[in-house]
Structures are given as structure tokens and as C-alpha cells.
C-alpha atoms as a PDB file:
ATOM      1  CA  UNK A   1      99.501 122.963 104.985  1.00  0.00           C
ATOM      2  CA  UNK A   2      95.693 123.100 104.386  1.00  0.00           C
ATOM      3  CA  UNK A   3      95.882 123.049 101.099  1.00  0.00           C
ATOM      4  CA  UNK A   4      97.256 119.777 101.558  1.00  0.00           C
ATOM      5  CA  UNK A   5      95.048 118.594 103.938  1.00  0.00           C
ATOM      6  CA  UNK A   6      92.186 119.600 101.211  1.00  0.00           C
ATOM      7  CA  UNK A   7      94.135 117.859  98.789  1.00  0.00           C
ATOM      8  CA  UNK A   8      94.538 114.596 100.754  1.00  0.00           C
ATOM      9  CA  UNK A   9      90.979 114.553 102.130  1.00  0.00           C
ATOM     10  CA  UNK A  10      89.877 114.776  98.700  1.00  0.00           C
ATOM     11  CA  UNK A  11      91.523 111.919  97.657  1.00  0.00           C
ATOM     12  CA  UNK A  12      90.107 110.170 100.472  1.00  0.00           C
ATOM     13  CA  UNK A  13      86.576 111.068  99.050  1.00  0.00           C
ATOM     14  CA  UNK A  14      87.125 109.634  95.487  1.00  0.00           C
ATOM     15  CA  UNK A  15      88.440 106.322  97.248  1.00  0.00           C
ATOM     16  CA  UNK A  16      85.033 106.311  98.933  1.00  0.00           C
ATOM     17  CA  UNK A  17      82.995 107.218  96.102  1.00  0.00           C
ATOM     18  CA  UNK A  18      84.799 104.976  93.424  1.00  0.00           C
ATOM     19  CA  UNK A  19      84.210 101.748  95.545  1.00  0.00           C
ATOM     20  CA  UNK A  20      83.445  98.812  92.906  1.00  0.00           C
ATOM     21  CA  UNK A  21      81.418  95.696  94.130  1.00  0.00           C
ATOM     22  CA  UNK A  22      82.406  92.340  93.421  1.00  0.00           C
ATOM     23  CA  UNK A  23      80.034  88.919  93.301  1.00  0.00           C
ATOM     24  CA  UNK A  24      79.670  87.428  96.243  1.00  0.00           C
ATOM     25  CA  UNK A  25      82.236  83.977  96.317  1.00  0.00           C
ATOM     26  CA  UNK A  26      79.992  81.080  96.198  1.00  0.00           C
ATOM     27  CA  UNK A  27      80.412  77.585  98.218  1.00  0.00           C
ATOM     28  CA  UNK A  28      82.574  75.994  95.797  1.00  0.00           C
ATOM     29  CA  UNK A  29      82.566  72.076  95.925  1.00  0.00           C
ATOM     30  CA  UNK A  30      85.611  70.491  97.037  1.00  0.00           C
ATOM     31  CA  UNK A  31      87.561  70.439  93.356  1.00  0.00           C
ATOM     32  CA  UNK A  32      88.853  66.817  91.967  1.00  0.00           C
ATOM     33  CA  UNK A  33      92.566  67.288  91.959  1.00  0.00           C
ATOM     34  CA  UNK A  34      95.369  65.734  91.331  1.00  0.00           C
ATOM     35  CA  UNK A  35      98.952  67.256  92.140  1.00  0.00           C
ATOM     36  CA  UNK A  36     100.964  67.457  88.502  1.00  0.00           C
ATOM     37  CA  UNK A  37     104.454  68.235  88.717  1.00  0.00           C
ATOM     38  CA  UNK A  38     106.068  71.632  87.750  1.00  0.00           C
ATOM     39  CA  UNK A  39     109.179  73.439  87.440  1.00  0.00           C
ATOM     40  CA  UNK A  40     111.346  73.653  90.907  1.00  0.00           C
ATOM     41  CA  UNK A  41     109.148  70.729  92.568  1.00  0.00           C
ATOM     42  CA  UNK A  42     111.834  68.872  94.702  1.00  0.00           C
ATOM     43  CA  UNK A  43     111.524  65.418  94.596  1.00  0.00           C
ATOM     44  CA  UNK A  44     113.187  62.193  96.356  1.00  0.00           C
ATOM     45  CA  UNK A  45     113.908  59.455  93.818  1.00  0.00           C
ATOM     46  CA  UNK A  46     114.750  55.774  94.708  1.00  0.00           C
ATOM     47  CA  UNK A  47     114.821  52.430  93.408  1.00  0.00           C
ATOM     48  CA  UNK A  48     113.346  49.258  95.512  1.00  0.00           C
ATOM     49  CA  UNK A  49     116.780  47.307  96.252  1.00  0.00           C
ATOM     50  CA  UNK A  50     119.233  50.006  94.476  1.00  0.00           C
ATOM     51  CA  UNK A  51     119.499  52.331  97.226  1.00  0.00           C
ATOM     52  CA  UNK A  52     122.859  53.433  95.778  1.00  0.00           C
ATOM     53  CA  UNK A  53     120.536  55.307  93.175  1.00  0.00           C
ATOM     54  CA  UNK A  54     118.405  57.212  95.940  1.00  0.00           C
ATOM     55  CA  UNK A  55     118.926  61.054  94.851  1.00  0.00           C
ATOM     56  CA  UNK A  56     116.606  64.371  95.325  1.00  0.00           C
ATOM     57  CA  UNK A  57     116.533  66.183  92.133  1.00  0.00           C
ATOM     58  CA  UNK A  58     114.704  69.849  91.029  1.00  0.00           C
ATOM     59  CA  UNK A  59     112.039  69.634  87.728  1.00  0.00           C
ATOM     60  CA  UNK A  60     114.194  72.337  85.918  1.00  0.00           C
ATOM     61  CA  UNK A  61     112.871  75.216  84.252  1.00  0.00           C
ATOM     62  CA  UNK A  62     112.073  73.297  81.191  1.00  0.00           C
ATOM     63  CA  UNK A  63     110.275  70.403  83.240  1.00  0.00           C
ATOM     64  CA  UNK A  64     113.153  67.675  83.176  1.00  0.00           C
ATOM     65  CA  UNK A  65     114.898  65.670  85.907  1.00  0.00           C
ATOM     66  CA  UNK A  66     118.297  64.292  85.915  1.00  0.00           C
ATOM     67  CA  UNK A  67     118.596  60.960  87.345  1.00  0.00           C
ATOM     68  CA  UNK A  68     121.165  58.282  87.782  1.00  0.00           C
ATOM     69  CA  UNK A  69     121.130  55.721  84.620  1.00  0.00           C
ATOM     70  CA  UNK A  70     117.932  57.030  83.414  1.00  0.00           C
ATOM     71  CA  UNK A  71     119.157  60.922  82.330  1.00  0.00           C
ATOM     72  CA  UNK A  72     117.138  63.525  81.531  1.00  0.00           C
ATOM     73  CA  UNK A  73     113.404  63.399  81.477  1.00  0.00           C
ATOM     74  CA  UNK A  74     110.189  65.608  80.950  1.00  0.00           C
ATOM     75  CA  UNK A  75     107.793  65.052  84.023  1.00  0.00           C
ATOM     76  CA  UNK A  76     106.360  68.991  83.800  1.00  0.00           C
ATOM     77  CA  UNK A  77     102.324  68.033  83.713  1.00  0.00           C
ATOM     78  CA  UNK A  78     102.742  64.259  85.095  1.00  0.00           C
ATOM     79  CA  UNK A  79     101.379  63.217  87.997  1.00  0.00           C
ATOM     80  CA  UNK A  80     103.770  61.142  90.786  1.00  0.00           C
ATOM     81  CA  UNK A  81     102.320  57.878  89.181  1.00  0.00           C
ATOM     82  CA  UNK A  82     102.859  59.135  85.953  1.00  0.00           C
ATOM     83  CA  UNK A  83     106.380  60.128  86.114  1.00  0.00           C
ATOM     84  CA  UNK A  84     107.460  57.325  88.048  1.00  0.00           C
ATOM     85  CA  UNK A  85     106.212  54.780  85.309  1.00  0.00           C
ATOM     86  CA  UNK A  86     108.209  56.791  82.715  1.00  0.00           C
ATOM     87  CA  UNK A  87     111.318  57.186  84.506  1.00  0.00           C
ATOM     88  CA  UNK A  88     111.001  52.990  85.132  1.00  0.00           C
ATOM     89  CA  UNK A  89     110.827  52.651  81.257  1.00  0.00           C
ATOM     90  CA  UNK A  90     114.143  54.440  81.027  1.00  0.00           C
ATOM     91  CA  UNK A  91     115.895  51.552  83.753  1.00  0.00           C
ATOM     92  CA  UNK A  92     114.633  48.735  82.235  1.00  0.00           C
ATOM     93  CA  UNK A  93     117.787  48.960  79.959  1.00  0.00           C
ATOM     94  CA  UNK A  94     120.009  49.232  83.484  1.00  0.00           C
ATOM     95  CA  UNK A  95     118.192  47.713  85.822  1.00  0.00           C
ATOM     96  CA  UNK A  96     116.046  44.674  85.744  1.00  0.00           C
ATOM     97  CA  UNK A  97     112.249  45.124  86.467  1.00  0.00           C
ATOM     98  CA  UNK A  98     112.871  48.365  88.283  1.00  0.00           C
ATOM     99  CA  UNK A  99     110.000  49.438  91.047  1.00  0.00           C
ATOM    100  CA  UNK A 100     111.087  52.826  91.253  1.00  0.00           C
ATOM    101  CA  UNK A 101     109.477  55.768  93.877  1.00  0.00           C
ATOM    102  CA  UNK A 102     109.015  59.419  93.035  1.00  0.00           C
ATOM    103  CA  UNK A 103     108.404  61.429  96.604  1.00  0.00           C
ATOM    104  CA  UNK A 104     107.323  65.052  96.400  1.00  0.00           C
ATOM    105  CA  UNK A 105     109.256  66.948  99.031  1.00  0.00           C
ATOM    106  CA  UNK A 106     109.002  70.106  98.215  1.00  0.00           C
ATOM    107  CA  UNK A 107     105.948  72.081  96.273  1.00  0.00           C
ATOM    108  CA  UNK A 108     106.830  75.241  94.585  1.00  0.00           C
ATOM    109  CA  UNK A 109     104.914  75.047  91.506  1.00  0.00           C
ATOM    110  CA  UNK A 110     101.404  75.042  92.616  1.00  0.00           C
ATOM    111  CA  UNK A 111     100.702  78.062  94.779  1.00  0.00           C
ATOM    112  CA  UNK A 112      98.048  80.396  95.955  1.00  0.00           C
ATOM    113  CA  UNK A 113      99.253  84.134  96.598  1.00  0.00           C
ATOM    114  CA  UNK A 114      98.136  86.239  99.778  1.00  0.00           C
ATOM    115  CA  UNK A 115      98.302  89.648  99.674  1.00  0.00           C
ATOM    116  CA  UNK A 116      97.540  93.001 101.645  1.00  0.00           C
ATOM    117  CA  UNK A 117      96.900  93.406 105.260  1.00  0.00           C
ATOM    118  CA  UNK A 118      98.463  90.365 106.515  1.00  0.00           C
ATOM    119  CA  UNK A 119     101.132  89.828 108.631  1.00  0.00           C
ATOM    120  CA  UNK A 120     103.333  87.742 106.170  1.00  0.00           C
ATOM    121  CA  UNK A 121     102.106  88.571 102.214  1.00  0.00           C
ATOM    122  CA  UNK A 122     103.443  85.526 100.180  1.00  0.00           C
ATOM    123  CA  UNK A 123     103.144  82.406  98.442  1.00  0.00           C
ATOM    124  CA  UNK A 124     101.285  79.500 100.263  1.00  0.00           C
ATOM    125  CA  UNK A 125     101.626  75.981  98.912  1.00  0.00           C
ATOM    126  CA  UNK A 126      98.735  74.366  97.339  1.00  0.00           C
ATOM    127  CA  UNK A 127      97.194  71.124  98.348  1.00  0.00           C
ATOM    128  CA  UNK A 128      93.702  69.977  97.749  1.00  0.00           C
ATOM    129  CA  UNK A 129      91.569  71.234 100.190  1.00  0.00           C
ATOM    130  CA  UNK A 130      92.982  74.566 100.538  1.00  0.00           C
ATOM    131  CA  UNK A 131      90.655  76.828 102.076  1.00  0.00           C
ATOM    132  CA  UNK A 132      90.921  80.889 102.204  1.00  0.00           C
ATOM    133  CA  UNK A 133      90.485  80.806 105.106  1.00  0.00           C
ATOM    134  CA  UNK A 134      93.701  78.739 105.781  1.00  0.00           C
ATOM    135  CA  UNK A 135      95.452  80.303 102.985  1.00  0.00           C
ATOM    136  CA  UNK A 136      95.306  83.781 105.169  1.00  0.00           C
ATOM    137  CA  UNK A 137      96.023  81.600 108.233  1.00  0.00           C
ATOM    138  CA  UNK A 138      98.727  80.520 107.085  1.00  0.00           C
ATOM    139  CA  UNK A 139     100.324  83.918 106.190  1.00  0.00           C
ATOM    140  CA  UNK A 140      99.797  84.831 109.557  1.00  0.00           C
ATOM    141  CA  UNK A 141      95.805  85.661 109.396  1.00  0.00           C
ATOM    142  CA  UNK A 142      95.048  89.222 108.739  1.00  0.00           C
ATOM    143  CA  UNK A 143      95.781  92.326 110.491  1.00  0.00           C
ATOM    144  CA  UNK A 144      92.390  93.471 112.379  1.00  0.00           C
ATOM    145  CA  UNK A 145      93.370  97.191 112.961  1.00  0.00           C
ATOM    146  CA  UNK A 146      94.410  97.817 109.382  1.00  0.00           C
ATOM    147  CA  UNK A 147      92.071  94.817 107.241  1.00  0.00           C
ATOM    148  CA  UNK A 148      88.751  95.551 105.756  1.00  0.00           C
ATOM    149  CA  UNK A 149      87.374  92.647 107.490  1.00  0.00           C
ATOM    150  CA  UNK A 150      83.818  92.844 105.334  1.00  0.00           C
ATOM    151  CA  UNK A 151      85.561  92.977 101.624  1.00  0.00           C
ATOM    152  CA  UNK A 152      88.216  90.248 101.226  1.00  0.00           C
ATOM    153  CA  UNK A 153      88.733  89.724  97.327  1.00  0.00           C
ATOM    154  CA  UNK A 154      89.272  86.403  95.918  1.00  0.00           C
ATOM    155  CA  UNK A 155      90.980  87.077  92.368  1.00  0.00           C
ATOM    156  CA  UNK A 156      90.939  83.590  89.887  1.00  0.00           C
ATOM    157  CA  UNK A 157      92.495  82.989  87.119  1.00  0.00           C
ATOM    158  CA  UNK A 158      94.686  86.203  87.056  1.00  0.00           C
ATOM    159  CA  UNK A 159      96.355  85.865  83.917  1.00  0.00           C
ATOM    160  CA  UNK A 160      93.297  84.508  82.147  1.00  0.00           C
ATOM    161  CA  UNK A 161      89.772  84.822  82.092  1.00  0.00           C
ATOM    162  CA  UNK A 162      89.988  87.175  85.466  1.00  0.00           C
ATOM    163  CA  UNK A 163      87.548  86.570  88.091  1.00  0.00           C
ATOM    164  CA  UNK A 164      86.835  88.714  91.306  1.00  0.00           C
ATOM    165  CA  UNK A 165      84.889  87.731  94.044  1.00  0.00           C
ATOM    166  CA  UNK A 166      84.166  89.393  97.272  1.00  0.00           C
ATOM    167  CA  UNK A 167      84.228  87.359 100.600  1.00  0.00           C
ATOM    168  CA  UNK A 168      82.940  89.270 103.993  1.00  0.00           C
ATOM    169  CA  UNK A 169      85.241  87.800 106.608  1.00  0.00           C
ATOM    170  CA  UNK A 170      83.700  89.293 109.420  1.00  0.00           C
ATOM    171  CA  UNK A 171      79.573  87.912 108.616  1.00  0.00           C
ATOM    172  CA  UNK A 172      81.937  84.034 107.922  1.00  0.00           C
ATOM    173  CA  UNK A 173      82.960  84.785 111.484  1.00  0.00           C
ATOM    174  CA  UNK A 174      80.305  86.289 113.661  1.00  0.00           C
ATOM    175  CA  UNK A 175      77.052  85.380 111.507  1.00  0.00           C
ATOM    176  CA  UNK A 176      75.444  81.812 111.622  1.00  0.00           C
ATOM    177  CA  UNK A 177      73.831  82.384 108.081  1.00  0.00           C
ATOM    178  CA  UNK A 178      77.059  84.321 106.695  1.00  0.00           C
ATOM    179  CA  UNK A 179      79.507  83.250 103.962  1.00  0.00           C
ATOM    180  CA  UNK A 180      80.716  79.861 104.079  1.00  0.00           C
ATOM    181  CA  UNK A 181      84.882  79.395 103.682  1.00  0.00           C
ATOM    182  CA  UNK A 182      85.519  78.244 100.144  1.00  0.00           C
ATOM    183  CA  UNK A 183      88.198  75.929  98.042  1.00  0.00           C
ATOM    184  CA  UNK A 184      90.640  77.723  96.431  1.00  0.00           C
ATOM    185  CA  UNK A 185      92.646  76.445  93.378  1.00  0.00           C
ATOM    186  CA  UNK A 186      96.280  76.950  92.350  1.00  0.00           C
ATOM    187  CA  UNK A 187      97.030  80.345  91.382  1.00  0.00           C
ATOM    188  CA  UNK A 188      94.088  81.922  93.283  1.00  0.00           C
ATOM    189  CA  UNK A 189      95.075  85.647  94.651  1.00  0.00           C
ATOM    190  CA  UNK A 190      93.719  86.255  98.323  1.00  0.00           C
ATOM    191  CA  UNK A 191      93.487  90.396  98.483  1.00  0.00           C
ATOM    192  CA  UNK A 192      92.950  91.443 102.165  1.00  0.00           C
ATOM    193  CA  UNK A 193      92.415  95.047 101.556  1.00  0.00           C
ATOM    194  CA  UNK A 194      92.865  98.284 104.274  1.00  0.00           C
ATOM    195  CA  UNK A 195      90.191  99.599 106.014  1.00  0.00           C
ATOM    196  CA  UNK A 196      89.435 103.533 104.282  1.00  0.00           C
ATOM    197  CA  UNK A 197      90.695 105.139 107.660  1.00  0.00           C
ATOM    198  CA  UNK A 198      93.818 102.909 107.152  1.00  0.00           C
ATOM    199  CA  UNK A 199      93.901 104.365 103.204  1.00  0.00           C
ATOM    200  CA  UNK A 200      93.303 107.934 104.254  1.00  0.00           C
ATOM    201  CA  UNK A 201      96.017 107.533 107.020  1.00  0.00           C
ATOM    202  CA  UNK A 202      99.039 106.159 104.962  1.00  0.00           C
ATOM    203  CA  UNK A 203      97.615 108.752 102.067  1.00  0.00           C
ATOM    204  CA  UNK A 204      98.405 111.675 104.539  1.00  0.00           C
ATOM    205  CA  UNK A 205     101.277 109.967 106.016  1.00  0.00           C
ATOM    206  CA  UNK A 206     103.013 110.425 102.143  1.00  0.00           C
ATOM    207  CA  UNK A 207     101.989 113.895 101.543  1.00  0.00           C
ATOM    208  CA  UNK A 208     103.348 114.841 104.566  1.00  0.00           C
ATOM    209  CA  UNK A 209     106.368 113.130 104.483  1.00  0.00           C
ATOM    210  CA  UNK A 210     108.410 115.607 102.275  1.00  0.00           C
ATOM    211  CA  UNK A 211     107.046 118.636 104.694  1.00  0.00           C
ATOM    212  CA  UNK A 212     108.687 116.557 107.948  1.00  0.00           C
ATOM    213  CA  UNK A 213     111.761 116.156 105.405  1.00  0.00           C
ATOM    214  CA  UNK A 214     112.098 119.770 104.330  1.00  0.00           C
ATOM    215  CA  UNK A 215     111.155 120.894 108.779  1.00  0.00           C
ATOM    216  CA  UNK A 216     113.666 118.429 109.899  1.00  0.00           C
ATOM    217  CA  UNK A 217     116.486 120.074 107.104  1.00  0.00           C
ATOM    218  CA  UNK A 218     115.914 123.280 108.324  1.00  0.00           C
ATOM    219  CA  UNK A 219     116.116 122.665 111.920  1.00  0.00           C
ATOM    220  CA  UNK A 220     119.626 120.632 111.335  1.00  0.00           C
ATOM    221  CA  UNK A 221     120.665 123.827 109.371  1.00  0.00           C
ATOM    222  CA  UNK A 222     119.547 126.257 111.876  1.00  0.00           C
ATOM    223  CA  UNK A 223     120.749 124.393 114.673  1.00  0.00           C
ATOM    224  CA  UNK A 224     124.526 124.304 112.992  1.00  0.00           C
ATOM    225  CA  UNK A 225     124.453 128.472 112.244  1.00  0.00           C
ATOM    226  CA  UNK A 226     124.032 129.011 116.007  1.00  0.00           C
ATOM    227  CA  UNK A 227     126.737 126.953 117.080  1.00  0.00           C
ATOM    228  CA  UNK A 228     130.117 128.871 117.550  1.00  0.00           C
ATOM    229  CA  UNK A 229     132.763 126.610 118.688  1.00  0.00           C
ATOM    230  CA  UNK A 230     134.771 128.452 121.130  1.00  0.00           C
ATOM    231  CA  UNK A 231     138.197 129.438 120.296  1.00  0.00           C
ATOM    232  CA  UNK A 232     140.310 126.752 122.582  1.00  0.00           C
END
């Protein structure tokens, strides 16, 4: 038993030593967006005087629709405006001068991702504006007791040109002159990581937890040799 509490406090100790600091996020400027469709966007569809033709349809995997009279179309990349103008060149032949809506009703392909000590990890839904402050918000905001409240990590661009940037929560919150909240974009990664006590606690937790195992085994077993059933 103390050599594993030797063992697990020095793992503790290289967490603390091997720290690594991030740049501090800067105040992004709100970006210029526009929403382009992707796959699993859910979308309402209707024609001005056709409402026979209203449908909701899914952009497939491959970026197509299927729609009444017009088929199947590409709209992965388009805007709303965009897509509704090509799907109306596809009517023309059914219908004559066809105003034709596009609704977004559900957004699935534009996300940011929160992760770590908050009380619902996920996917939150992009719209421009997004804050990460919200972002966390809206997975439930972060979990005080366990969250390193002074190194938040903001990771862009994941699967590209990765960029890390460290956001103190707690000087955004408490300090006049502290961080400011900043824009995220689609595919941003909001890390709330645990607080070292909270690292060194779930660290011990595990090395311990085959001891409590192999304690709990014997007892069962020693508990079942010194019962005799008596003979009636």
C-alpha cells in the first residue's frame, strides 16, 4: 500500500511539473458568417401556392436532398439562398415560376464541441455569435469543485493547422481588466480541464480500485467458509 501511494503521488508530481502554457485567446472580432448547409441539416421545403409539395428532408451524407418534382440535388456548401434558387431551376420544368422556401430546422453540421468538467460534454450548435462562454453554458456551465477555473483551453482548427489557446475563466469573471469572452467558430473544441487535486484524486481512486476489488473478494470468500448451514 505505500508503495502505491509513492507511486501515485509521483505521478501527481510529473502532472505538476509537465504543465505546458498556451497563448492567451485574444478578443476575436465578431466573424462574417454565413450558415452553409451540410450533411444531416434538416430542412422544411415548400412552394408559394403548392402546399401539396411542403416536405422536411435530411442533406444526406453525400450533400443531396430529395424533393418532390425536383429529385435529387447537391446543396452541401450552399447557403439557404443559394440552394433555394437551384432547387427553383429544377421546377421550372413542373411548376410555373416557382417561389420556393428552404427553412433550416435543424443544425447538425456546424458544431462546436465542449468537453471536460462540465455537466453535459457534447456538441453545441453553431450560430454566429457563439460565445465560449455560452458554448459551456449551454452544456450546463462547468463544474466548480472539479474545473480548473484559471486554464480553460480553446482548441481551433483540430484537424488542421491546430491552435491552442488558454482562457482564465475565473480573472473573465471576477477581474474588471481580465479576459474578455470570445467568438468561437464551427468546429472549435472548448476543454474545461480538472483542477490537479481533482487529477491526483481520480489517479488514486484507479490504483486503488483493484486493491478494494481483490479486499472485497476475500471478505465474500471468507465470509462463505465460516458459514455452516445447520443440518435441518
Amino acid at each position: 500500500m505505500k508503495r502505491l501511494a509513492c507511486f501515485a503521488a509521483a505521478l501527481a508530481a510529473l502532472a505538476l511539473s509537465g504543465c505546458t502554457s498556451y497563448e492567451m485567446a485574444p478578443s476575436w472580432e465578431k466573424p462574417s458568417y454565413r450558415y452553409r448547409l451540410g450533411p444531416n441539416d434538416t430542412l422544411r421545403f415548400s412552394v408559394w401556392g403548392r402546399p401539396e409539395l411542403q416536405t422536411d428532408t435530411n442533406v444526406a451524407p453525400d450533400g443531396r436532398i430529395a424533393l418532390p418534382l425536383a429529385g435529387n440535388l447537391a446543396v452541401a456548401g450552399l447557403t439557404l439562398e443559394e440552394a433555394a434558387e437551384r432547387v427553383g431551376t429544377q421546377l421550372k420544368e413542373f411548376v410555373r415560376d416557382p417561389i420556393v422556401t428552404l427553412e433550416l430546422r435543424e443544425l447538425k453540421s456546424s458544431q462546436v464541441h465542449v468537453v471536460g468538467e462540465v455537466r453535459v460534454p457534447g456538441s453545441v450548435p453553431y450560430h454566429n455569435g457563439i460565445t465560449f462562454l455560452e458554448a459551456i453554458q449551454r452544456s450546463g456551465s462547468y463544474v466548480h469543485e472539479f474545473a480548473n477555473v484559471s486554464h480553460f483551453l480553446l482548441i481551433r482548427d483540430p484537424l488542421g493547422a491546430k491552435r491552442i489557446f488558454e482562457y482564465d475563466m475565473d480573472a473573465m469573471l471576477t477581474t474588471p481588466d481580465g479576459q474578455k469572452d470570445v467568438f468561437l467558430q464551427p468546429g472549435d473544441v472548448v476543454y474545461v480541464p480538472p483542477r490537479y487535486v481533482t487529477q491526483f484524486a481520480r489517479w488514486v481512486n484507479q490504483a486503488l480500485s483493484p486493491i478494494r476489488a481483490l479486499t472485497q473478494t476475500g471478505s465474500s470468500a471468507a465470509m462463505t467458509a465460516s458459514y455452516v448451514p445447520r443440518p435441518f
